[in-house]
PDB file of N, CA and C in Angstrom:
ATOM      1  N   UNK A   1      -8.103  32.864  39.837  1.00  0.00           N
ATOM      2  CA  UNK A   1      -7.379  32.831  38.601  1.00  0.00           C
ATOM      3  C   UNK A   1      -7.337  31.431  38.007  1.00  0.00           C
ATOM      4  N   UNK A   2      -7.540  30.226  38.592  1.00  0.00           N
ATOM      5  CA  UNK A   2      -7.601  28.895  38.509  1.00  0.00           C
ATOM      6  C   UNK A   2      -8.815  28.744  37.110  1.00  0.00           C
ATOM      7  N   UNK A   3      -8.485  28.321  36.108  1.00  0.00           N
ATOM      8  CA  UNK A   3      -9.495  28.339  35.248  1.00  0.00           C
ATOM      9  C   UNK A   3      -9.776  28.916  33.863  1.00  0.00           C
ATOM     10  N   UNK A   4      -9.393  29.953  34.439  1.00  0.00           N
ATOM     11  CA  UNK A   4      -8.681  31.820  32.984  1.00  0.00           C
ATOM     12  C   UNK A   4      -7.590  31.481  32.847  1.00  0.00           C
ATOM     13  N   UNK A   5      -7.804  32.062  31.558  1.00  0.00           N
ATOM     14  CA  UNK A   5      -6.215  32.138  30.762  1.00  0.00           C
ATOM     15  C   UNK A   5      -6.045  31.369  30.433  1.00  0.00           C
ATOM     16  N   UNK A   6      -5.300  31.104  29.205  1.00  0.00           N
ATOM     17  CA  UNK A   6      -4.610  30.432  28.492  1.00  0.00           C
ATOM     18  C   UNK A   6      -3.541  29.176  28.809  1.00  0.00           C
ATOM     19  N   UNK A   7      -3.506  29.402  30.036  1.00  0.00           N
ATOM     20  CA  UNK A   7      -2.526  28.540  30.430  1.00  0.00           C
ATOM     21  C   UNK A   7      -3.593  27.010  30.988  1.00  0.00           C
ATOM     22  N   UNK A   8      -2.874  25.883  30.901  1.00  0.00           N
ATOM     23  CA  UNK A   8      -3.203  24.067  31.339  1.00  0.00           C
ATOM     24  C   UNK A   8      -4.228  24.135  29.932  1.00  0.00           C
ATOM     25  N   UNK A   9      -3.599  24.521  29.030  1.00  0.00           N
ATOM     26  CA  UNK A   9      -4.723  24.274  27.751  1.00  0.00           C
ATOM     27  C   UNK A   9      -5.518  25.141  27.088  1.00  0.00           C
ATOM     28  N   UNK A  10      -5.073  26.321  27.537  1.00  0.00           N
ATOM     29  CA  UNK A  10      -6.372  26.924  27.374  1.00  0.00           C
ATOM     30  C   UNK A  10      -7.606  26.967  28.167  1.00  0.00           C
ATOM     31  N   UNK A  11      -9.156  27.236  28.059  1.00  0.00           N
ATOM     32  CA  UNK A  11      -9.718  27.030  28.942  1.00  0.00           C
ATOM     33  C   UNK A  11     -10.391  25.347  28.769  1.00  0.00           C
ATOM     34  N   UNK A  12      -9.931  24.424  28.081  1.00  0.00           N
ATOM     35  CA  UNK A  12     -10.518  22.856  28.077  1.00  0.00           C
ATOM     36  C   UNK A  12      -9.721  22.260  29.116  1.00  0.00           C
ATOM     37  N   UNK A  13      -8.571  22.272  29.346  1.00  0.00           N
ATOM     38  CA  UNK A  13      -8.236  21.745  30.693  1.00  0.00           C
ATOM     39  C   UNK A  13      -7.304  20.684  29.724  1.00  0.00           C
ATOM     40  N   UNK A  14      -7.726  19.465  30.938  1.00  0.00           N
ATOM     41  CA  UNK A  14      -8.051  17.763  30.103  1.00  0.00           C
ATOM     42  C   UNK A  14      -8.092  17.562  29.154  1.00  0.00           C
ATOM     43  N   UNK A  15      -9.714  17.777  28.427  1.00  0.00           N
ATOM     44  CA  UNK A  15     -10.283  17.625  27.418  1.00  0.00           C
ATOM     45  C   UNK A  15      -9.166  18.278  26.343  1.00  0.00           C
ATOM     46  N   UNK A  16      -8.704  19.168  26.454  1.00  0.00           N
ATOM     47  CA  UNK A  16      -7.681  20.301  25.613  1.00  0.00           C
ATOM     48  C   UNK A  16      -6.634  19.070  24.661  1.00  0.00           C
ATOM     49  N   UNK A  17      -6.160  19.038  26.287  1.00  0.00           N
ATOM     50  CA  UNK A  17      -5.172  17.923  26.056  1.00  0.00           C
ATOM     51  C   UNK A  17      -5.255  16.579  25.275  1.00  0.00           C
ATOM     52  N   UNK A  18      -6.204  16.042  25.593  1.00  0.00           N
ATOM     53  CA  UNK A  18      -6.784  14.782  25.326  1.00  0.00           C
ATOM     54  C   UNK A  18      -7.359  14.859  23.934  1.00  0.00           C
ATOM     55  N   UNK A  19      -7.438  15.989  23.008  1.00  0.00           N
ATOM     56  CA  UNK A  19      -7.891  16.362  21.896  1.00  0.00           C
ATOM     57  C   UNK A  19      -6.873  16.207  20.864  1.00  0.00           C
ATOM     58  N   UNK A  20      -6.014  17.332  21.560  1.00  0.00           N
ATOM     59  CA  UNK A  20      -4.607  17.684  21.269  1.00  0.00           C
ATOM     60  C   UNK A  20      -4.134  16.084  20.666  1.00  0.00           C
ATOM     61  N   UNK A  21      -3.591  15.051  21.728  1.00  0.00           N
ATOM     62  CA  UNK A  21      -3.253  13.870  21.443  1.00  0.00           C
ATOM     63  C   UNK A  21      -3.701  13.261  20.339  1.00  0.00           C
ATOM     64  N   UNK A  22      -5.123  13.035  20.274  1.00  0.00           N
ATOM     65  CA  UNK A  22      -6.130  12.516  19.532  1.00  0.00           C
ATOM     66  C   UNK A  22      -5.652  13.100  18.237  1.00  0.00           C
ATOM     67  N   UNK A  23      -5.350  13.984  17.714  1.00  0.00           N
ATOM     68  CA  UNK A  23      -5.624  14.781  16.411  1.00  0.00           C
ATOM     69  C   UNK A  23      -3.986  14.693  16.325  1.00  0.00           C
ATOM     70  N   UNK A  24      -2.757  14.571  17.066  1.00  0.00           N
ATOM     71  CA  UNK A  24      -1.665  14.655  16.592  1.00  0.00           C
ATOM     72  C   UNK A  24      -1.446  12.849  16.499  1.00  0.00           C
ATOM     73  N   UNK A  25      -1.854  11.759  17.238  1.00  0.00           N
ATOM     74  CA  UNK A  25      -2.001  10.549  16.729  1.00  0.00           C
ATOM     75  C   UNK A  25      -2.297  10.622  15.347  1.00  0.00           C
ATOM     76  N   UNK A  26      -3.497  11.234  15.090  1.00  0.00           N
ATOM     77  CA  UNK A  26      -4.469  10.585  13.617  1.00  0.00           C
ATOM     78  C   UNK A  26      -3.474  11.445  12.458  1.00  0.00           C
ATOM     79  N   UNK A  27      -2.663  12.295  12.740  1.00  0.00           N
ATOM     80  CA  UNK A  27      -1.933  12.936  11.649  1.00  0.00           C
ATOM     81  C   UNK A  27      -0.611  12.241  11.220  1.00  0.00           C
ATOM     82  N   UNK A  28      -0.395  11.765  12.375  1.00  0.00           N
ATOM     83  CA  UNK A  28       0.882  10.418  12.716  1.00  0.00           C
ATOM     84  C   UNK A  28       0.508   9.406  11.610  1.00  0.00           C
ATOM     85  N   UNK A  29      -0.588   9.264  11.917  1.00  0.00           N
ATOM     86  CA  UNK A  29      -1.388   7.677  11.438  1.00  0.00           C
ATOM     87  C   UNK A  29      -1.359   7.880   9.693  1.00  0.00           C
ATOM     88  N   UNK A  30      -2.211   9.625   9.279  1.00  0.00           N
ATOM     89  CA  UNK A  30      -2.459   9.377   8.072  1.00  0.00           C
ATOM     90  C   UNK A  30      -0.689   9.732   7.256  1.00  0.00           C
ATOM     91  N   UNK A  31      -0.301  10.053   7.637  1.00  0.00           N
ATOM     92  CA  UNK A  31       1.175  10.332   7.068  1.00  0.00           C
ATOM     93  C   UNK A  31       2.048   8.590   7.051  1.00  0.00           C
ATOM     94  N   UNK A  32       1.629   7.944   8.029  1.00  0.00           N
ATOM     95  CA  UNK A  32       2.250   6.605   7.876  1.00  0.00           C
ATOM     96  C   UNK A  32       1.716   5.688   6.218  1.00  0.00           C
ATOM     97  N   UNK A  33      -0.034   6.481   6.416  1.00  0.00           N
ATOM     98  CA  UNK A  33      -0.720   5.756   5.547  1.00  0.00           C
ATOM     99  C   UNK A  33      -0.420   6.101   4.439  1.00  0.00           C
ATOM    100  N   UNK A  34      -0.387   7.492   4.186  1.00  0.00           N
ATOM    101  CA  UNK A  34       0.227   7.670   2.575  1.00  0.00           C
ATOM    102  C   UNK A  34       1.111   7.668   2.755  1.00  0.00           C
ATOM    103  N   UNK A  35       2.238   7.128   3.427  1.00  0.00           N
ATOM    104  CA  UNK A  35       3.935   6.814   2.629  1.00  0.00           C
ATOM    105  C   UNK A  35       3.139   5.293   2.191  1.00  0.00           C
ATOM    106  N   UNK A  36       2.504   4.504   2.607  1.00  0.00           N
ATOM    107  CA  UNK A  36       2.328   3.156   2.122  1.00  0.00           C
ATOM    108  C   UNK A  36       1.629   3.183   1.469  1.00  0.00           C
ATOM    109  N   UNK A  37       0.772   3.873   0.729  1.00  0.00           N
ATOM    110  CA  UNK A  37      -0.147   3.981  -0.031  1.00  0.00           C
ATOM    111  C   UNK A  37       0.554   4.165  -1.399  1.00  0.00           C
ATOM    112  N   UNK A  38       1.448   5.449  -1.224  1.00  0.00           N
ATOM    113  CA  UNK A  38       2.484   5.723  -2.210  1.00  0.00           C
ATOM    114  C   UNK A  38       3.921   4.455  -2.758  1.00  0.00           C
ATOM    115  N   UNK A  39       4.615   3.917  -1.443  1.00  0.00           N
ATOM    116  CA  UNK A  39       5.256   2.963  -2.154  1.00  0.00           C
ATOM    117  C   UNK A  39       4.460   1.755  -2.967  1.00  0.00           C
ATOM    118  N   UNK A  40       3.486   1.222  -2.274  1.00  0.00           N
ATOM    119  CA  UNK A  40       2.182  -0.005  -3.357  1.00  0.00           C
ATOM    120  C   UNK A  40       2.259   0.682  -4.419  1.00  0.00           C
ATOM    121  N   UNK A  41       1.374   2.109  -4.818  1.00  0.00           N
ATOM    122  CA  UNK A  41       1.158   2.389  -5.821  1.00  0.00           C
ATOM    123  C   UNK A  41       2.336   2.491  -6.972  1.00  0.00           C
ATOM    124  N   UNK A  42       3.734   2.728  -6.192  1.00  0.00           N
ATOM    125  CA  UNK A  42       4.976   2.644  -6.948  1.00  0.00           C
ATOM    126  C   UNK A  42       5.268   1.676  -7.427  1.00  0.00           C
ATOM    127  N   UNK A  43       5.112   0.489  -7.224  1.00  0.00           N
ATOM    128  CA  UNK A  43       5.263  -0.433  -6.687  1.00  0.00           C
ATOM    129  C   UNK A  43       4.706  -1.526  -7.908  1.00  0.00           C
ATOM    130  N   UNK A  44       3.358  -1.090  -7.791  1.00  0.00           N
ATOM    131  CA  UNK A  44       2.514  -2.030  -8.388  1.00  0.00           C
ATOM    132  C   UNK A  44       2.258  -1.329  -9.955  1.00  0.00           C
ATOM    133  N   UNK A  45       3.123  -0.674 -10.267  1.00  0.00           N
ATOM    134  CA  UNK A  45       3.122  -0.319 -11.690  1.00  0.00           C
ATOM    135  C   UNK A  45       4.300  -0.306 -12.563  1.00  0.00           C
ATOM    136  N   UNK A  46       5.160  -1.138 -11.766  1.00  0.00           N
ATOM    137  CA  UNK A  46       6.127  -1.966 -12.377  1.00  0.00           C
ATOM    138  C   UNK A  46       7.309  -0.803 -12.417  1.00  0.00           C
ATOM    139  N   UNK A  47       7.598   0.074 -11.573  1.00  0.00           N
ATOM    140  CA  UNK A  47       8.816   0.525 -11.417  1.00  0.00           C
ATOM    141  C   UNK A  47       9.037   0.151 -10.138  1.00  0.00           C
ATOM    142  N   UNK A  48      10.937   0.315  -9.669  1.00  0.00           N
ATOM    143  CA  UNK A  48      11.229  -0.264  -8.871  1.00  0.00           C
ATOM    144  C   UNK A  48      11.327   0.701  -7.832  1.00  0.00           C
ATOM    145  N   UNK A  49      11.299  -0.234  -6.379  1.00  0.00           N
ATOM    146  CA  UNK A  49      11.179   0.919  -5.645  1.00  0.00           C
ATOM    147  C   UNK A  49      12.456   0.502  -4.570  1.00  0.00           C
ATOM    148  N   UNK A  50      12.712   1.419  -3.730  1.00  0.00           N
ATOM    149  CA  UNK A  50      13.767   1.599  -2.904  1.00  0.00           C
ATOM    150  C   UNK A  50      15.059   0.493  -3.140  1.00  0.00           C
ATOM    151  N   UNK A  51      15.655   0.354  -4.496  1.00  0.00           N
ATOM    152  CA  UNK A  51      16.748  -0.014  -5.158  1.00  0.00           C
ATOM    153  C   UNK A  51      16.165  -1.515  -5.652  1.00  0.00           C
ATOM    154  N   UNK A  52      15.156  -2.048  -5.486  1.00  0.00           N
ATOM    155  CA  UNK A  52      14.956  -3.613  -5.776  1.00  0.00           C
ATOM    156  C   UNK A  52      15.297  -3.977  -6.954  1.00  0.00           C
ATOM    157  N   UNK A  53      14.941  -4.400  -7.550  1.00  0.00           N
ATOM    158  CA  UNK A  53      15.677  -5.398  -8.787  1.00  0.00           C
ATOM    159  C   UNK A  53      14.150  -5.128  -9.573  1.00  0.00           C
ATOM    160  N   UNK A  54      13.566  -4.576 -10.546  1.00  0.00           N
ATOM    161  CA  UNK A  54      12.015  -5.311 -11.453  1.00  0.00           C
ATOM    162  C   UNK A  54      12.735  -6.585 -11.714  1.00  0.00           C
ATOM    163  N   UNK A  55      11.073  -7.764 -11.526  1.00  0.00           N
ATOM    164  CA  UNK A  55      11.354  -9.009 -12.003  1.00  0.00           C
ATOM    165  C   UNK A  55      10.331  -8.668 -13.146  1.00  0.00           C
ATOM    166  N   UNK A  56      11.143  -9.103 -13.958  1.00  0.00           N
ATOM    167  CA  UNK A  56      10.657  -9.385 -15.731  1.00  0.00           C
ATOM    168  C   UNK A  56       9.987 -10.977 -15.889  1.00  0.00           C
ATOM    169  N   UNK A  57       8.738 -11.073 -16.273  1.00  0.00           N
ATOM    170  CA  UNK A  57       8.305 -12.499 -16.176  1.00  0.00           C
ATOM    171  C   UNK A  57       8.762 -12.387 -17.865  1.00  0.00           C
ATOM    172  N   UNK A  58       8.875 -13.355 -18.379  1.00  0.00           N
ATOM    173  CA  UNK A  58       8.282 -13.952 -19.927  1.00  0.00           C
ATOM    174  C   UNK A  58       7.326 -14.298 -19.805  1.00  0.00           C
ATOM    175  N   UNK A  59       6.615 -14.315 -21.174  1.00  0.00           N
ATOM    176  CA  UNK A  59       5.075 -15.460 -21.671  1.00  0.00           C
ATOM    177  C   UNK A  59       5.153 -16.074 -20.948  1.00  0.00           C
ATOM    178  N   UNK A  60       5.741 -17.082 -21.465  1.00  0.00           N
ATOM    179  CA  UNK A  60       5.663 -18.522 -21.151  1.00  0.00           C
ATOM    180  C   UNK A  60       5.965 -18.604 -19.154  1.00  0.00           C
ATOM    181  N   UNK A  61       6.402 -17.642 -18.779  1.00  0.00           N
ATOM    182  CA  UNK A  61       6.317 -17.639 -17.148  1.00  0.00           C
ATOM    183  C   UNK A  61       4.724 -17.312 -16.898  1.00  0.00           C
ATOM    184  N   UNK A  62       4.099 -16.451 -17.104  1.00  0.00           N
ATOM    185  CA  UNK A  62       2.899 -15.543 -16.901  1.00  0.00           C
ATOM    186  C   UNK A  62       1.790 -16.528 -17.415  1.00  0.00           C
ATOM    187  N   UNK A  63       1.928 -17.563 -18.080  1.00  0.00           N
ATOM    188  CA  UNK A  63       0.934 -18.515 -18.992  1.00  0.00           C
ATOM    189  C   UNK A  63       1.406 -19.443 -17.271  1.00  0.00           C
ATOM    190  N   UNK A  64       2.400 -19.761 -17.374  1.00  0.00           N
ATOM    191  CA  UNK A  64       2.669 -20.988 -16.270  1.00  0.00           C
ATOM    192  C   UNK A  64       2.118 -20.477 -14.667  1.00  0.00           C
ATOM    193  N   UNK A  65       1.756 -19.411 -14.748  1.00  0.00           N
ATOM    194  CA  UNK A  65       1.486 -18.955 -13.427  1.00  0.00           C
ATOM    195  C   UNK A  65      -0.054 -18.847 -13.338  1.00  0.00           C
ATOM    196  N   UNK A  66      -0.653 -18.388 -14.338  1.00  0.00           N
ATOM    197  CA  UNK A  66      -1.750 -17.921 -15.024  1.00  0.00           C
ATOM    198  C   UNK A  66      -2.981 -20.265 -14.817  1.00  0.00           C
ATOM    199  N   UNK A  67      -1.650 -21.168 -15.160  1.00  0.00           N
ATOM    200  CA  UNK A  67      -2.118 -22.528 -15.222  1.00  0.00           C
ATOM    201  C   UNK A  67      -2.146 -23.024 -14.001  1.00  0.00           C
ATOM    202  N   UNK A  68      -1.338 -22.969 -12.944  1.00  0.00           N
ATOM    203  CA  UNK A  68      -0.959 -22.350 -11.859  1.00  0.00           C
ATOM    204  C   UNK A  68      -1.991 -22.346 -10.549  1.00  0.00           C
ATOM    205  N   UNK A  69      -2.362 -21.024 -10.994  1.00  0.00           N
ATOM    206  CA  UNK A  69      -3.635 -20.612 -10.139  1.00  0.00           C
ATOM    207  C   UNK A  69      -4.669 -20.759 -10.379  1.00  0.00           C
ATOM    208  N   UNK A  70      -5.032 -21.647 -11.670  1.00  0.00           N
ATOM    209  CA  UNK A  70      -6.439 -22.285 -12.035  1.00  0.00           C
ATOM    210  C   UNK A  70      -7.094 -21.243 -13.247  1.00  0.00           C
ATOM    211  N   UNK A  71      -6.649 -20.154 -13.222  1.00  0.00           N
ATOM    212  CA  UNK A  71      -7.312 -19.298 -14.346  1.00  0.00           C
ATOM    213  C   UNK A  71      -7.327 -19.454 -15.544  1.00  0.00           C
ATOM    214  N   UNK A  72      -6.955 -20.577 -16.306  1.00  0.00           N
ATOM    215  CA  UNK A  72      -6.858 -21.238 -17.524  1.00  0.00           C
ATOM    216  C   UNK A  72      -7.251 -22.857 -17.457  1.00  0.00           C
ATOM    217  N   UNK A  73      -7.445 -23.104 -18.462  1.00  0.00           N
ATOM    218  CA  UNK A  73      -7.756 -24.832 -18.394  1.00  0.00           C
ATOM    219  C   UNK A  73      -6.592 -25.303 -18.619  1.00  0.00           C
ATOM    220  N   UNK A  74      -5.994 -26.768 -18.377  1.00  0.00           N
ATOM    221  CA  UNK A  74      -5.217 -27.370 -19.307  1.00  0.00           C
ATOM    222  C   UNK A  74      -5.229 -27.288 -21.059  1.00  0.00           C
ATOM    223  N   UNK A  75      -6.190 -26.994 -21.755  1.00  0.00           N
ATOM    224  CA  UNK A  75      -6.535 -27.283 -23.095  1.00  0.00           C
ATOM    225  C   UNK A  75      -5.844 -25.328 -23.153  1.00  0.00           C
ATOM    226  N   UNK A  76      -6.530 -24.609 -22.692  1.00  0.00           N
ATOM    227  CA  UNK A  76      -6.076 -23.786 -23.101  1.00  0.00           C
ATOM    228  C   UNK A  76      -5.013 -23.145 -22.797  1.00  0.00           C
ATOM    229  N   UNK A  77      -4.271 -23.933 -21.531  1.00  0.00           N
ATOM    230  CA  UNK A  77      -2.325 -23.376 -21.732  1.00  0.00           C
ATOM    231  C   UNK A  77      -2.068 -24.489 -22.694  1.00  0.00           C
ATOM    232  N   UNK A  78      -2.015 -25.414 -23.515  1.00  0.00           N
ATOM    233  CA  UNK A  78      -1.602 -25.760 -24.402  1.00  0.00           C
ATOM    234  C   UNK A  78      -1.847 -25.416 -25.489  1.00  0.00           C
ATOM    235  N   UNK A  79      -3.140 -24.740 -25.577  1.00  0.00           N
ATOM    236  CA  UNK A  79      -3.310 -23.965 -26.931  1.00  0.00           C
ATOM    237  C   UNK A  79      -2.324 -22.615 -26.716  1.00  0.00           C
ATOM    238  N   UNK A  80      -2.274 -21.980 -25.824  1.00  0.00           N
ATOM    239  CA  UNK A  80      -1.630 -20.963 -25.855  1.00  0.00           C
ATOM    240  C   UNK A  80      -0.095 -21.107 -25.783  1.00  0.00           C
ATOM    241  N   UNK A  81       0.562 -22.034 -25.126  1.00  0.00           N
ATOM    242  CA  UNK A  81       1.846 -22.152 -25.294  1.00  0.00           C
ATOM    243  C   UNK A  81       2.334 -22.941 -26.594  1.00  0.00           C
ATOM    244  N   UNK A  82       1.310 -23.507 -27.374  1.00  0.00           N
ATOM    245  CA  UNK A  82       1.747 -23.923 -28.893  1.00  0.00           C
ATOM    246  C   UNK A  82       1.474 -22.455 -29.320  1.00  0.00           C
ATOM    247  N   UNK A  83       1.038 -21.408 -29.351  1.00  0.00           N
ATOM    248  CA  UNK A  83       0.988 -20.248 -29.944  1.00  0.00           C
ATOM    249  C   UNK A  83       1.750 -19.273 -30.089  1.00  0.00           C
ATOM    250  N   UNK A  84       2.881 -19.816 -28.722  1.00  0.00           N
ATOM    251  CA  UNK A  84       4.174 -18.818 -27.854  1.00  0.00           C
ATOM    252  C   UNK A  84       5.353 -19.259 -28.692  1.00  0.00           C
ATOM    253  N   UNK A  85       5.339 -21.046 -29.018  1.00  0.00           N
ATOM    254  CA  UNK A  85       6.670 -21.634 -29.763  1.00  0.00           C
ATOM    255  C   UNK A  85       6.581 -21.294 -31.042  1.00  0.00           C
ATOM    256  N   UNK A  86       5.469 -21.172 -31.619  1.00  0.00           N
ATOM    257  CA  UNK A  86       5.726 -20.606 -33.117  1.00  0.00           C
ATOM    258  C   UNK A  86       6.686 -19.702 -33.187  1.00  0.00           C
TER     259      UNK A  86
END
């Protein structure tokens, strides 16, 4: 009787088991992945998520950040922030 039936897994034994694990890990895994997939995407489209505060930049913040990180010249955050004080 060692072998039949349904019982220690079915007839994979081990392997049964060791499957079993494998496939209830990776369902673990992708359910972790889309809750994080879902808060970023919340996230990153400017609503707030799990009570935070939205930070509101101004121009003149987004120009200074923009000068900042090199993505503008000097000549042209001054052209653009004489364009902001008008």
């Amino acid at each position: 009787m060692m072998g039949w039936g349904f019982g220690n897994y079915g007839s994979f034994g081990w392997i049964g088991m060791i499957i079993n694990l494998v496939v209830t890990v990776a369902v673990i895994i992708g359910i972790v992945w889309l809750v994080i997939w879902l808060v970023r995407r919340r996230g990153s489209s400017g609503q707030t998520s799990f009570g935070s505060v939205s930070t509101f930049q101004s121009p003149r913040e987004i120009l200074q950040a923009r000068y900042a990180r090199g993505e503008i010249t000097r000549e042209q955050y001054q052209e653009i922030l004489a364009e902001l004080s008008k």
